[in-house]
Protein backbone atom coordinates (compact mmCIF):
# COMPACT_ATOMS: atom_id res chain seq x y z
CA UNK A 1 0.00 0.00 0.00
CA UNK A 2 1.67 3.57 -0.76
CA UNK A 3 2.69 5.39 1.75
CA UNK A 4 0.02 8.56 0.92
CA UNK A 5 -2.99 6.31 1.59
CA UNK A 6 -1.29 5.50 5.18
CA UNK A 7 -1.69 9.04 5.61
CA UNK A 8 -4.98 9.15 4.37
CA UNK A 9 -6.12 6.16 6.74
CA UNK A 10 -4.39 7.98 9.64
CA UNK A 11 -5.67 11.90 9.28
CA UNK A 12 -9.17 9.92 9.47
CA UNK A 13 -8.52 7.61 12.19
CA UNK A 14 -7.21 11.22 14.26
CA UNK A 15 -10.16 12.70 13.57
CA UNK A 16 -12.48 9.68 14.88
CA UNK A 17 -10.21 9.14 18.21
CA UNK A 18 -10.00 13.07 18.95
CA UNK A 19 -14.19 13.03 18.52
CA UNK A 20 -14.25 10.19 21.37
CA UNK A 21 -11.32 11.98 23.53
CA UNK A 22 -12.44 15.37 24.16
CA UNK A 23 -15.49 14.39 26.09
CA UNK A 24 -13.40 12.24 27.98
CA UNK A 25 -10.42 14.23 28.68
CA UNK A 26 -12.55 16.55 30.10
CA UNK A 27 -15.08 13.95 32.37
CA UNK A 28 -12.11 12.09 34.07
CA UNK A 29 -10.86 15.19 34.94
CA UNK A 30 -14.22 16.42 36.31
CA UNK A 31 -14.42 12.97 37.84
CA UNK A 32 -11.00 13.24 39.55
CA UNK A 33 -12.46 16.69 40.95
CA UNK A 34 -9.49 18.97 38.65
CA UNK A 35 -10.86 21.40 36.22
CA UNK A 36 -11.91 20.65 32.63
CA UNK A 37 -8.72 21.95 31.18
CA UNK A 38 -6.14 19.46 32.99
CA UNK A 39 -7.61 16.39 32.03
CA UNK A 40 -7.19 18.33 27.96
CA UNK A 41 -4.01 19.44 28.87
CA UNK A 42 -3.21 15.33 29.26
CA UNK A 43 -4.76 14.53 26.15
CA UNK A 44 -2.71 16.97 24.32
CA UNK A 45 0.91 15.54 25.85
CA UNK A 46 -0.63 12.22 25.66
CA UNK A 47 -0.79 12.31 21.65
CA UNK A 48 1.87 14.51 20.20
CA UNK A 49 4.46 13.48 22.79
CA UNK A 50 4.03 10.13 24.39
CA UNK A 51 2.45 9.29 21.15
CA UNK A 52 5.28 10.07 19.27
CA UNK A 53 7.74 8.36 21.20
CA UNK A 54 5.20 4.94 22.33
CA UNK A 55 6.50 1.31 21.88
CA UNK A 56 2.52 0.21 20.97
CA UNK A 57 2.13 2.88 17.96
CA UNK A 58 -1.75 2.48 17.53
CA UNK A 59 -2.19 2.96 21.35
CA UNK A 60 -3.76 6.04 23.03
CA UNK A 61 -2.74 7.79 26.12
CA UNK A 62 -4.26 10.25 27.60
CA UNK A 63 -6.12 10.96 31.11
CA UNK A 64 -7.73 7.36 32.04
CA UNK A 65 -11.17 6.63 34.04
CA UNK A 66 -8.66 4.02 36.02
CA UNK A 67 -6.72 6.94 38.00
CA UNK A 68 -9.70 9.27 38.24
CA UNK A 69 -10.70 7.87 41.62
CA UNK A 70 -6.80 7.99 43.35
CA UNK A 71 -6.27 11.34 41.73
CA UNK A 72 -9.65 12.60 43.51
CA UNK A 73 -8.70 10.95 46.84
CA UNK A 74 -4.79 12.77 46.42
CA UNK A 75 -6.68 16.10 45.56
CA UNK A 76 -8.76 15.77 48.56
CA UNK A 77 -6.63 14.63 51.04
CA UNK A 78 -3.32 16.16 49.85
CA UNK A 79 -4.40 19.35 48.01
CA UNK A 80 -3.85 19.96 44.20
CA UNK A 81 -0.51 21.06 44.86
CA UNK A 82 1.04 18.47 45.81
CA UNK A 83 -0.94 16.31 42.81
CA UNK A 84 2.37 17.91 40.43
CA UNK A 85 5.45 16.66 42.19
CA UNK A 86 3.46 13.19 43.11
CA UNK A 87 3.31 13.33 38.94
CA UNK A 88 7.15 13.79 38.34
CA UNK A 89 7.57 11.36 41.10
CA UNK A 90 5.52 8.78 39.13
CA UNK A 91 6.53 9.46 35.48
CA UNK A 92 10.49 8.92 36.68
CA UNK A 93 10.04 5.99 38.18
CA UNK A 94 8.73 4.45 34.86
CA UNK A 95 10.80 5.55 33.00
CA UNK A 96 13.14 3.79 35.46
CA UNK A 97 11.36 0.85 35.34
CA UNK A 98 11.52 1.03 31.39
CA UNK A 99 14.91 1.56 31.38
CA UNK A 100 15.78 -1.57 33.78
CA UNK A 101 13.15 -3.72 31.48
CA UNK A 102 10.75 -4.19 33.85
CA UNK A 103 8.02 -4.13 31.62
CA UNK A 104 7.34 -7.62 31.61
CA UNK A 105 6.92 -8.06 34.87
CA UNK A 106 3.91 -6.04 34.72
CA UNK A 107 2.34 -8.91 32.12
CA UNK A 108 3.20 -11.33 35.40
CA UNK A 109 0.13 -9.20 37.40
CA UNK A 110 -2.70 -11.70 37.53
CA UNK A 111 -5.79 -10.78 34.86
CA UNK A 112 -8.09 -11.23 37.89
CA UNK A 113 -6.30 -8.92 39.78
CA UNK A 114 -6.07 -6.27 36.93
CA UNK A 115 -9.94 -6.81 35.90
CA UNK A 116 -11.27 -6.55 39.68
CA UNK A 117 -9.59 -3.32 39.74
CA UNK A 118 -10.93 -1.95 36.86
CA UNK A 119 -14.23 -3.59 38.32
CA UNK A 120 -14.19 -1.78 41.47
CA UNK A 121 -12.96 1.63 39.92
CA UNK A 122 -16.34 1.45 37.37
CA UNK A 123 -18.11 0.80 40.70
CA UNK A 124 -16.76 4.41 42.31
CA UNK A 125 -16.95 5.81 39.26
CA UNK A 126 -20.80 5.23 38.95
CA UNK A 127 -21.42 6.26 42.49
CA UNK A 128 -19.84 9.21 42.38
CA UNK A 129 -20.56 10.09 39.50
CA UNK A 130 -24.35 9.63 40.00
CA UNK A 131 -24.21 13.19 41.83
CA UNK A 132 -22.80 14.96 39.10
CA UNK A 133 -25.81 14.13 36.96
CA UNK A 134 -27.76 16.37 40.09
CA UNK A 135 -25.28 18.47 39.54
CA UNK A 136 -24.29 18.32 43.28
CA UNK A 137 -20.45 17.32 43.99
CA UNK A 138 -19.09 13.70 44.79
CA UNK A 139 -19.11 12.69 48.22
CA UNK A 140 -15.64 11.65 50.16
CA UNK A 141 -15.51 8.36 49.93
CA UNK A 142 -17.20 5.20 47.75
CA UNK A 143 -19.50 3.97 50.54
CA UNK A 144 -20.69 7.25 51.21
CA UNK A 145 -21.33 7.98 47.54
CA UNK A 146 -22.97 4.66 47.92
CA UNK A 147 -25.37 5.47 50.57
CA UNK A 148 -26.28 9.01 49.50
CA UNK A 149 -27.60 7.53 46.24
CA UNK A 150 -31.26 6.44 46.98
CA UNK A 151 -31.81 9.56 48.98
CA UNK A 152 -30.34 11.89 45.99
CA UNK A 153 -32.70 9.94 43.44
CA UNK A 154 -35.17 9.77 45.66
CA UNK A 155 -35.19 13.65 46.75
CA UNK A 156 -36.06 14.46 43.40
CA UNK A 157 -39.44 16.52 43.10
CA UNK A 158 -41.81 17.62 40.53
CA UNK A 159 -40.78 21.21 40.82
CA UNK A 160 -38.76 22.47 38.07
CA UNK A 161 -35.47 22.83 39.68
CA UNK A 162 -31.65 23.10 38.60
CA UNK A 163 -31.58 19.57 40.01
CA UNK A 164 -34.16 17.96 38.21
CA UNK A 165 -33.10 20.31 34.78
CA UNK A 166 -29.61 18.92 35.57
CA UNK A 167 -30.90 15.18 35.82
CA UNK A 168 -33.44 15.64 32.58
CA UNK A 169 -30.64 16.72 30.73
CA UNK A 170 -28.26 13.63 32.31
CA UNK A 171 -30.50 10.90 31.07
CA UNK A 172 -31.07 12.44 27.48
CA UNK A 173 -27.28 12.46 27.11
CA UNK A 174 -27.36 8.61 27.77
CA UNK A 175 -30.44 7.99 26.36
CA UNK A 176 -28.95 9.51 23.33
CA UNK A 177 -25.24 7.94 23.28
CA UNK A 178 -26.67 4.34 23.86
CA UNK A 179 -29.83 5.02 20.99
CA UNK A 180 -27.05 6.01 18.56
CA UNK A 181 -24.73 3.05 19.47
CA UNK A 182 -27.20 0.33 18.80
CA UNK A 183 -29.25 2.35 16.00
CA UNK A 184 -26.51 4.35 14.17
CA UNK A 185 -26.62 3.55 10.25
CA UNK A 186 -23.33 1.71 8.69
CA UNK A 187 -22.21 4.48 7.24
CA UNK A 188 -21.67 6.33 10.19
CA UNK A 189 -20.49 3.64 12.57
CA UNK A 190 -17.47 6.09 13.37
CA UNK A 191 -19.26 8.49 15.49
CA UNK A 192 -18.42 8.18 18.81
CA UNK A 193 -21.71 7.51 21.07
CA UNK A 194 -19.91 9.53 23.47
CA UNK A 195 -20.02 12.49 21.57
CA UNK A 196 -23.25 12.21 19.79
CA UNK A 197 -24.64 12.12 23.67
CA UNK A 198 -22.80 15.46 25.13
CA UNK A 199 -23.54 16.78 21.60
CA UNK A 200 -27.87 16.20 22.45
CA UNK A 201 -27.56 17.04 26.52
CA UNK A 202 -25.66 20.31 25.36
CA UNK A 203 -28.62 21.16 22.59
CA UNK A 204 -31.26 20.24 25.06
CA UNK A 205 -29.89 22.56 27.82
CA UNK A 206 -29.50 25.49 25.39
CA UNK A 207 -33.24 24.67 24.26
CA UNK A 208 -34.52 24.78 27.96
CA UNK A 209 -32.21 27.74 28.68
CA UNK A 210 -31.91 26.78 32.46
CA UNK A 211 -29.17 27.33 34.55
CA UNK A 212 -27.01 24.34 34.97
CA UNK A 213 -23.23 23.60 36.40
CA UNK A 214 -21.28 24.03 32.76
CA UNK A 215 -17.70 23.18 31.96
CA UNK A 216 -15.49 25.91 33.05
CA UNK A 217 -12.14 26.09 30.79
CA UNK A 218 -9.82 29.59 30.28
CA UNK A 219 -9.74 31.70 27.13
CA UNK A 220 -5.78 30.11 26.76
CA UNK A 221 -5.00 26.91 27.26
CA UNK A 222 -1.28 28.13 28.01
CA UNK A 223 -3.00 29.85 31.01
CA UNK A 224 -4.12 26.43 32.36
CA UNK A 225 -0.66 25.06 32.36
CA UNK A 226 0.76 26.02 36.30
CA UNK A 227 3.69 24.42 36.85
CA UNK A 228 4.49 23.18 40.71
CA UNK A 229 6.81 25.35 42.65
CA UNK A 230 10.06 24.74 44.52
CA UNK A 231 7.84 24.43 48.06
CA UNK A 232 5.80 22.02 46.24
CA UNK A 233 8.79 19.79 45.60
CA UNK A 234 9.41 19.82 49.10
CA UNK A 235 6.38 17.63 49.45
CA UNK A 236 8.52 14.89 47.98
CA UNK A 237 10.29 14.45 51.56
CA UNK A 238 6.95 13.57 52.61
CA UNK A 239 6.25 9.77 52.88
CA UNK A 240 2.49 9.41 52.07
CA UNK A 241 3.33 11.68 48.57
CA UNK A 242 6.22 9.19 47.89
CA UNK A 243 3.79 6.40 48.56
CA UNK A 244 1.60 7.82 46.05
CA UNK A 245 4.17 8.55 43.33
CA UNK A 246 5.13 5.19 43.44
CA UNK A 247 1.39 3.73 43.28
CA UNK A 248 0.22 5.97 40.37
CA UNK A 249 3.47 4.35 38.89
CA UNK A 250 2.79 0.93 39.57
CA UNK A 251 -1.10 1.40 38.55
CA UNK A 252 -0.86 3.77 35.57
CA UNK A 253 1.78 1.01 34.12
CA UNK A 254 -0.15 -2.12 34.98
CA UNK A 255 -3.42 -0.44 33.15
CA UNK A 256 -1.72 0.59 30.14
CA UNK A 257 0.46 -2.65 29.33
CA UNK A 258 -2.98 -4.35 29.60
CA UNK A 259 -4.69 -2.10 27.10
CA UNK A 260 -1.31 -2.42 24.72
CA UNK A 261 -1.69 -6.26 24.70
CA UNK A 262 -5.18 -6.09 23.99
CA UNK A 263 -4.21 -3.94 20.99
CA UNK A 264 -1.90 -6.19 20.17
CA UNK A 265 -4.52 -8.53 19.08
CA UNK A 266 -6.70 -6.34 17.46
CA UNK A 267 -4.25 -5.51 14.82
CA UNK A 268 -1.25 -7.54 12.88
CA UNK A 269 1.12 -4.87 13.02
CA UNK A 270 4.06 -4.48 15.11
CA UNK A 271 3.86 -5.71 18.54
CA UNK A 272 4.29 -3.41 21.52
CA UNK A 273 7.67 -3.40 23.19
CA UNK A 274 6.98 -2.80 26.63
CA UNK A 275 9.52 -1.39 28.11
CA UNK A 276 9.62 1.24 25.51
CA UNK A 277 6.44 2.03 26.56
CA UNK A 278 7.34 2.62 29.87
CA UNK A 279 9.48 4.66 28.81
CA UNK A 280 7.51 6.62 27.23
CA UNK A 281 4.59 7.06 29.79
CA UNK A 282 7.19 7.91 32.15
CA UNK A 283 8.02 10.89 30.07
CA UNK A 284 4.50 11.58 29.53
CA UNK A 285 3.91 11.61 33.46
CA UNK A 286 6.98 13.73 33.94
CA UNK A 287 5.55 16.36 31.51
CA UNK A 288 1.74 16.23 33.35
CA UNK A 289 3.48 16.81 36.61
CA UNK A 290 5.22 19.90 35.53
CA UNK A 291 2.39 21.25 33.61
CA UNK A 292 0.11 20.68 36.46
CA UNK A 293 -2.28 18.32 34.91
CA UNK A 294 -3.57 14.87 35.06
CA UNK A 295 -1.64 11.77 35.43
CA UNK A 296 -2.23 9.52 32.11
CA UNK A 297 -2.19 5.74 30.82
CA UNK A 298 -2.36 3.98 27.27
CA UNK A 299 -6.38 3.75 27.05
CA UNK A 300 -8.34 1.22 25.75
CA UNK A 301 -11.45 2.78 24.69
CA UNK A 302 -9.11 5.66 22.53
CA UNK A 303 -7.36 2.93 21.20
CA UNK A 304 -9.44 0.90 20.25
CA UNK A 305 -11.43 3.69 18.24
CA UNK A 306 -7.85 3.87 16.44
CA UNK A 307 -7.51 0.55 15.69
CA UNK A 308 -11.15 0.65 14.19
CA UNK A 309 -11.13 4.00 11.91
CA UNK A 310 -8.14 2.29 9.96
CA UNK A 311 -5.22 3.62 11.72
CA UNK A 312 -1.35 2.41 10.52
CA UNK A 313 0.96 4.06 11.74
CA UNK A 314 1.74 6.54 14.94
CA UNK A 315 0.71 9.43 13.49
CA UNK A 316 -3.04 8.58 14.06
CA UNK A 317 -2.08 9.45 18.00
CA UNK A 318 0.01 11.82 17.23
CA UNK A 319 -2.50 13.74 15.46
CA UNK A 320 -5.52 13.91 17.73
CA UNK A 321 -3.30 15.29 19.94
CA UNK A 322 -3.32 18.14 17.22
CA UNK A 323 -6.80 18.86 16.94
CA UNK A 324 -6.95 18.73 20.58
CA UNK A 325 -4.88 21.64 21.07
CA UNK A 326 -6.54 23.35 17.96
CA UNK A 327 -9.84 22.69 19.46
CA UNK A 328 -9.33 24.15 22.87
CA UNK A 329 -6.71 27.22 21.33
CA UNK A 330 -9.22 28.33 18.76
CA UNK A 331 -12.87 27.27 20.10
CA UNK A 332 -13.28 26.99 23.92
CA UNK A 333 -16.20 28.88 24.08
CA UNK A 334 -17.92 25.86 22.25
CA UNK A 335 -16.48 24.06 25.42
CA UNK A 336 -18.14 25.71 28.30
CA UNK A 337 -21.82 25.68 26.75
CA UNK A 338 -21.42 21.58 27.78
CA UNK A 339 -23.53 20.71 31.01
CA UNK A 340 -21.68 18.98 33.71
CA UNK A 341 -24.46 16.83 34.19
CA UNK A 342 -23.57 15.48 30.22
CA UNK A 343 -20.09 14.30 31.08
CA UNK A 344 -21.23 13.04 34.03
CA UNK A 345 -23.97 10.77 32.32
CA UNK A 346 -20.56 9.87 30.06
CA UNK A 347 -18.60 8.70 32.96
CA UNK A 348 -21.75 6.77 34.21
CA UNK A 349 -22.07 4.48 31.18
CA UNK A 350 -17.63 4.34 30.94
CA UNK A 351 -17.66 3.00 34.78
CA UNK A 352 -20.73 0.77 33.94
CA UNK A 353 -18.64 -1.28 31.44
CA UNK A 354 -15.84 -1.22 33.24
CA UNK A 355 -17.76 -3.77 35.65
CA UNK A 356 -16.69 -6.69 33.55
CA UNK A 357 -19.10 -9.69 35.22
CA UNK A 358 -18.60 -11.35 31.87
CA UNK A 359 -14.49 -11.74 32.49
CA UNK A 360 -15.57 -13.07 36.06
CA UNK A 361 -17.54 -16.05 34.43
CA UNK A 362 -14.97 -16.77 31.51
CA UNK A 363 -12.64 -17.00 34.53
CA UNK A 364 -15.09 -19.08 36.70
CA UNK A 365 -15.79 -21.23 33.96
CA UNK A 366 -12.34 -22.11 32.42
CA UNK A 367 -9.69 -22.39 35.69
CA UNK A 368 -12.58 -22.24 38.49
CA UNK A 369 -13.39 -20.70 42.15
CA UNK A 370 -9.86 -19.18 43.00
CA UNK A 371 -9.68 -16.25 39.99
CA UNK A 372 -12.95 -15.51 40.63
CA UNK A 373 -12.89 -15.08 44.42
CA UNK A 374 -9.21 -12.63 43.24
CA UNK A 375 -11.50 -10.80 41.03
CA UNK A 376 -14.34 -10.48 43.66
CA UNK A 377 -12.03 -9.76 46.53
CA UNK A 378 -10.13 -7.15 44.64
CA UNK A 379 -13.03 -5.23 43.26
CA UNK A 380 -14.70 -5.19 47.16
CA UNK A 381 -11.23 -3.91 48.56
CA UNK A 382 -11.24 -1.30 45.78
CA UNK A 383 -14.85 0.17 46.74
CA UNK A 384 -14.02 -0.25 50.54
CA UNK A 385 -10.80 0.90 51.29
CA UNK A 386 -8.73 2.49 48.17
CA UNK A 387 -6.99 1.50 44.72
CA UNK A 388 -3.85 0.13 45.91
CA UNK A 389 -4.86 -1.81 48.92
CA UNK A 390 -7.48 -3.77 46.49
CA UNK A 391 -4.16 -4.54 44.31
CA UNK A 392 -2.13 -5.57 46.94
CA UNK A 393 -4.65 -7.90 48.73
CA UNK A 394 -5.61 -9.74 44.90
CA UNK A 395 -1.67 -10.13 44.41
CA UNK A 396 -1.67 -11.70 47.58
CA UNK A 397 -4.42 -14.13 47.12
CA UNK A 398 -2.61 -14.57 43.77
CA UNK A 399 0.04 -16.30 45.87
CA UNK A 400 -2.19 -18.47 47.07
CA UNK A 401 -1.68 -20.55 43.11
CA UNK A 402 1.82 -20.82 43.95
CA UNK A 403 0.95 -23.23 46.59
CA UNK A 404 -0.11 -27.07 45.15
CA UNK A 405 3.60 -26.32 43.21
CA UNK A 406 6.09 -25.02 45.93
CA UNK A 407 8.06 -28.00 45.33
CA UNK A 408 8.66 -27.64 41.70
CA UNK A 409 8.33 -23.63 41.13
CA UNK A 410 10.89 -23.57 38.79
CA UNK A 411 10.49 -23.58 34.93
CA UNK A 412 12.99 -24.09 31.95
CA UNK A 413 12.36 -23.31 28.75
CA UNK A 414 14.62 -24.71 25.96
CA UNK A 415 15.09 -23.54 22.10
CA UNK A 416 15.89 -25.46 19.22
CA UNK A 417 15.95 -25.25 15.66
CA UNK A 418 14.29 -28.28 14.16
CA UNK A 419 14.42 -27.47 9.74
CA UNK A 420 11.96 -25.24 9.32
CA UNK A 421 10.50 -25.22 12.46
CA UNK A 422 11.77 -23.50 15.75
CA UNK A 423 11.26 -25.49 18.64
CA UNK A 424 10.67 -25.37 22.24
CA UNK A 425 10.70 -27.55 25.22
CA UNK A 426 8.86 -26.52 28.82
CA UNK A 427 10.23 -28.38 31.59
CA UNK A 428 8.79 -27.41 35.06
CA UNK A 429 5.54 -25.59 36.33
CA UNK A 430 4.46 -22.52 34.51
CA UNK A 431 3.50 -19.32 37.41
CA UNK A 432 3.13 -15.57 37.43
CA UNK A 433 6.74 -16.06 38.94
CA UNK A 434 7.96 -17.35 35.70
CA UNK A 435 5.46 -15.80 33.08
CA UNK A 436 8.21 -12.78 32.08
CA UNK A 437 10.97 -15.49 31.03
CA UNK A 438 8.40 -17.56 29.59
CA UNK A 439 6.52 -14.19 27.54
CA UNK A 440 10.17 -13.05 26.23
CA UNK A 441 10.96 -16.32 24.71
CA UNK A 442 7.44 -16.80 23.00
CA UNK A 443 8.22 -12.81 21.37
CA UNK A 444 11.37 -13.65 20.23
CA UNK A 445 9.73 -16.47 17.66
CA UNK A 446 10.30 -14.92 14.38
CA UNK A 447 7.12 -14.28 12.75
CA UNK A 448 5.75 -16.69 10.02
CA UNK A 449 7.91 -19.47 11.40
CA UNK A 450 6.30 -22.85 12.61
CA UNK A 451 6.61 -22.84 15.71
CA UNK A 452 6.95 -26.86 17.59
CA UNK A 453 6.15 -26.80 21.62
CA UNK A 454 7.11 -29.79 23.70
CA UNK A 455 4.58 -29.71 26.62
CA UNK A 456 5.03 -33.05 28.11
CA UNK A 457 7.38 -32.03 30.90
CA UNK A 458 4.98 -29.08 31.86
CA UNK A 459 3.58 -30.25 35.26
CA UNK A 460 1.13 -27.53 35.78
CA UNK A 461 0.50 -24.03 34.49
CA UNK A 462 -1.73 -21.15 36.82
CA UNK A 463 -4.62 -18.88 35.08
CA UNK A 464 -1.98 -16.32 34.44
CA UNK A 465 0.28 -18.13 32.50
CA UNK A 466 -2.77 -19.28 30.68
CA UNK A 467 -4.26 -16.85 29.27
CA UNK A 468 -0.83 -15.48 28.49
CA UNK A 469 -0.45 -18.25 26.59
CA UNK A 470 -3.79 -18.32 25.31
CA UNK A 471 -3.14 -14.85 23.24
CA UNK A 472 0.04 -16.29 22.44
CA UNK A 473 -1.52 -19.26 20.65
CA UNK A 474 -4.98 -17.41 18.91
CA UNK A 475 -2.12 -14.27 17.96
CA UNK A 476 0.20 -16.84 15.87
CA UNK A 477 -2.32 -19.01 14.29
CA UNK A 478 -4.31 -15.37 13.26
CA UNK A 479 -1.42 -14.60 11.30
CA UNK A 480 -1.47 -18.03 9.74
CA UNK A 481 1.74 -19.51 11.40
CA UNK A 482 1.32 -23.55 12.24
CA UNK A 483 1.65 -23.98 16.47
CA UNK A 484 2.03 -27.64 17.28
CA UNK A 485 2.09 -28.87 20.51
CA UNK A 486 3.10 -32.53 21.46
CA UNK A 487 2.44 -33.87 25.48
CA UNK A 488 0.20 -31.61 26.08
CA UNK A 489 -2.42 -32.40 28.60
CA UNK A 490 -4.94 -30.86 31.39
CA UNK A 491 -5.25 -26.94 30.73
CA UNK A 492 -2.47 -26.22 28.60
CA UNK A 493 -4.35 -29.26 26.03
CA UNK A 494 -7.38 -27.53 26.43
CA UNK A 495 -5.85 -24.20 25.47
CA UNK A 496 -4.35 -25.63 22.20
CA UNK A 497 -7.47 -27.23 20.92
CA UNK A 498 -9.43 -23.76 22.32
CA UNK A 499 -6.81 -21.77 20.09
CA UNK A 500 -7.52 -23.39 16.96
C-alpha cells in the first residue's frame, strides 16, 4: 500500500479518536475533581508526545477513568498542589522501570487482579458520578457515595429545579449515546456515542435555557498550564506523597500494558515493546506533573477507536493530539456551553462497562473458584478501602496458586531449531513467577515461522500463564503460522485445541 494512503487512513482515524477523547479528557478530569482543562491538557501531551515516542504505535494515552478515583482521593486529602510533584515522582520511576526492562513483569500481574480493579474503579466511578448528573459534587468516599444515592434519586421533586433540569438533561445524554450506538446507520459507525450524547444534553440545555453547572475552561490553554513550585517539591520528603508517586506508577503502568496487549490482538502490526512504553509514559507523566495536569495511561477505549477508523501508523495518536490543542486554542467557548451533568452521564455508562461480570464467568468457567474469588475480593477492597490496597490484597491471594507447586516452582524453557521449524521444550511448572521469562521467549519467535512446543514435561501451568499463553496461541495461528504442541495435557491441552 503507498505510503500517501497511510496518511490518508491515519488523518481519518485522528479525527475519529479526537471526537471520542475530548469528552473524555474533560469527564475524568471532572471525575477526579481537577478542572476541565487538565484532564485536555493530558490529552494533548498524551498524543503529540508520548504518542510520538510509544512502543505500541496504535495505542492512546491520555487521562484514564482508572486513575480518576486515586487522583480525587490525592486532591482531597493532599491538596492539588502536591498532585504535580506526586506526577514527576511517578513518570520517573517508569521511566526507570523502562529503562531496567521491567516491563514484563507487569504482564506477570494476575488478569483477575487487573480486571477486579478496573471492576471496582467502574463501581466508584458510577457512584460518584451519579451526583454529578444532580449536579451536586461527589461525596468523600465510595460507601458514602454509595449510601447518599437512593436519597439523591429519591429527593427528586416535581418542581422544576436546577436539580431535576440537571438530571433531565443527564438521562437524554445517555439515552442519546446508547440510541445512537445500537441504532446508528453503517455508514456512520465512526461516530463516537460519546459524543453524539454530550452533543444532544448540550442542545437540550440550550433549548430549555436553564441554569445548569457548565464546563469551566480559560480563554488560553497556556493559562491552564501552572507548573508546581520549589515548596511544592518539598512535598517529595513527605512519605504518604512518595507512597503515592510510586502507586500511580505501579497502577498507571499495569493499566496501560494491559490495554497495549489487547491492541496487540486487534491488529497484525508491530507488537508493543513494553519497556519502551514505559518509557515513554514515564516521560509523559513527567511532563503532566510539571504542567500541572492529570496523570495519564495507554487507554483502551481511545485505542481501540484507532484501531477501528483504519489507523497504521503513529501518526493517528500523534495527530488527535493536534486537533486537541486546535480545538481548545481556537474554540473553547464551544467548550463551556457543555452541562456537567452530560459528562457526568458519560462517565456513568464508561464505569458501567468497566464492571466486567462477563471476564468473572470466563474465569469461573475455564480455571474455576480461585480467579474468581481474586476478582471479587479485589473489586470489594477497591470500593471499601482504596486502589492500591485492592491490588495488593488480589496479588496476595494470587500467591495463594503458587501453593499445590512449591516444590517444583521452577520452569525451563529450551530452544531449538528443528528445519523449518523453531522449537521449544517446557520443563517445570508454569506461574506468574515465571510468566516474564516464559513471555520473552514466546516474542522472540520470528514471525511466520512454525513454531513446535514440547509440553510433556509441563507439570502444571496457573490462570496467568494461561491466558498469556492463550493470546500467544490465537495471535500466531491469526497470522497463519502452524503452532504444534506434542504432550500436552490438562489446561495447557485444552488451550491448544481452544486456540484453533
Amino acid at each position: 500500500m503507498p505510503r500517501l494512503q497511510f496518511l490518508g487512513r491515519d488523518i481519518t482515524a485522528s479525527i475519529v479518536v479526537f471526537l471520542v477523547a475530548m469528552p473524555l479528557c474533560m469527564g475524568i478530569a471532572i471525575a477526579s475533581g481537577v478542572l476541565a482543562e487538565k484532564g485536555l491538557i493530558t490529552g494533548i501531551i498524551g498524543g503529540i508526545i508520548v504518542g510520538a515516542l510509544a512502543g505500541s504505535p496504535l495505542q492512546v494515552s491520555g487521562p484514564a477513568a482508572g486513575l480518576a478515583v486515586i487522583v480525587y482521593e490525592l486532591v482531597r486529602d493532599q491538596g492539588l498542589s502536591a498532585l504535580g510533584p506526586i506526577l514527576v515522582l511517578a513518570g520517573a520511576v517508569q521511566v526507570a522501570a523502562g529503562v531496567f526492562r521491567l516491563g514484563g513483569w507487569f504482564k506477570a500481574i494476575s488478569p483477575a487482579v487487573v480486571h477486579g480493579m478496573l471492576a471496582g474503579i467502574g463501581v466508584l466511578i458510577v457512584v460518584g458520578q451519579f451526583h454529578v448528573l444532580f449536579d451536586h459534587r461527589p461525596l468523600p468516599s465510595g460507601l458514602q457515595n454509595l449510601a447518599a444515592a437512593p436519597s439523591r434519586l429519591l429527593g427528586l421533586s416535581s418542581d422544576l429545579r436546577a436539580t431535576e433540569f440537571a438530571f433531565a438533561i443527564a438521562l437524554a445524554t445517555i439515552a442519546a449515546m446508547l440510541g445512537w450506538e445500537k441504532l446508528r446507520p453503517a455508514s456512520m459507525k465512526l461516530l463516537p456515542g460519546a459524543l453524539v450524547g454530550v452533543v444532544a444534553g448540550t442542545i437540550l440545555s440550550l433549548i430549555l435555557g436553564v441554569e445548569v453547572a457548565r464546563v469551566q475552561v480559560p480563554d488560553s490553554i497556556v493559562g491552564a498550564i501552572t507548573p508546581p513550585t520549589g515548596n511544592a517539591f518539598m512535598r517529595l520528603l513527605d512519605p504518604s506523597v512518595i507512597a503515592a508517586g510510586v502507586a500511580i506508577a505501579f497502577i498507571a503502568s499495569a493499566e496501560t500494558l494491559l490495554s497495549a496487549a489487547a491492541v496487540d490482538k486487534m491488529h497484525a502490526g508491530v507488537r508493543t515493546d513494553y519497556n519502551k512504553e514505559l518509557r515513554a509514559q514515564g516521560v509523559g507523566n513527567l511532563l503532566c506533573g510539571f504542567a500541572g495536569a492529570l496523570p495519564m495511561t495507554g487507554v483502551i477505549v481511545r485505542s481501540s477507536a484507532n484501531v477501528q477508523a483504519g489507523a497504521v501508523t503513529r501518526l493517528s495518536a500523534i495527530l488527535h493530539g493536534v486537533w486537541i490543542l486546535g480545538f481548545v486554542a481556537a474554540l473553547p467557548f464551544v467548550l463551556t456551553a457543555i452541562p456537567m451533568a452530560a459528562l457526568g452521564a458519560i462517565l456513568v455508562v464508561t464505569g458501567f462497562r468497566l464492571v466486567s461480570v462477563k471476564h468473572a464467568t470466563h474465569l469461573f468457567r475455564d480455571y474455576g473458584v480461585l480467579p474468581v474469588a481474586i476478582w471479587a475480593a479485589t473489586l470489594v477492597m477497591v470500593v471499601a478501602t482504596d486502589l492500591l490496597t485492592g491490588v495488593l490484597v488480589g496479588i496476595g491471594l494470587t500467591m495463594l496458586e503458587l501453593v499445590p507447586h512449591l516444590r517444583r516452582l521452577r520452569l525451563k524453557v529450551f530452544e531449538a531449531s528443528e528445519g523449518d521449524a523453531h522449537a521449544i521444550t517446557l520443563d517445570g511448572t508454569a506461574t506468574f513467577v515465571t510468566l516474564p521469562k516464559l513471555s520473552e521467549t514466546l516474542d522472540r519467535v520470528p514471525a511466520g515461522t512454525h513454531v513446535r512446543i514440547d509440553a510433556s514435561r509441563l507439570d502444571a501451568v496457573d490462570h496467568t500463564s494461561a491466558e498469556m499463553l492463550r493470546d500467544w496461541f490465537q495471535r500466531r495461528r491469526a497470522s497463519g503460522t502452524r503452532v504444534e504442541i506434542t504432550g500436552a495435557r490438562g489446561r495447557i491441552a485444552t488451550l491448544a485445541a481452544g486456540s484453533h
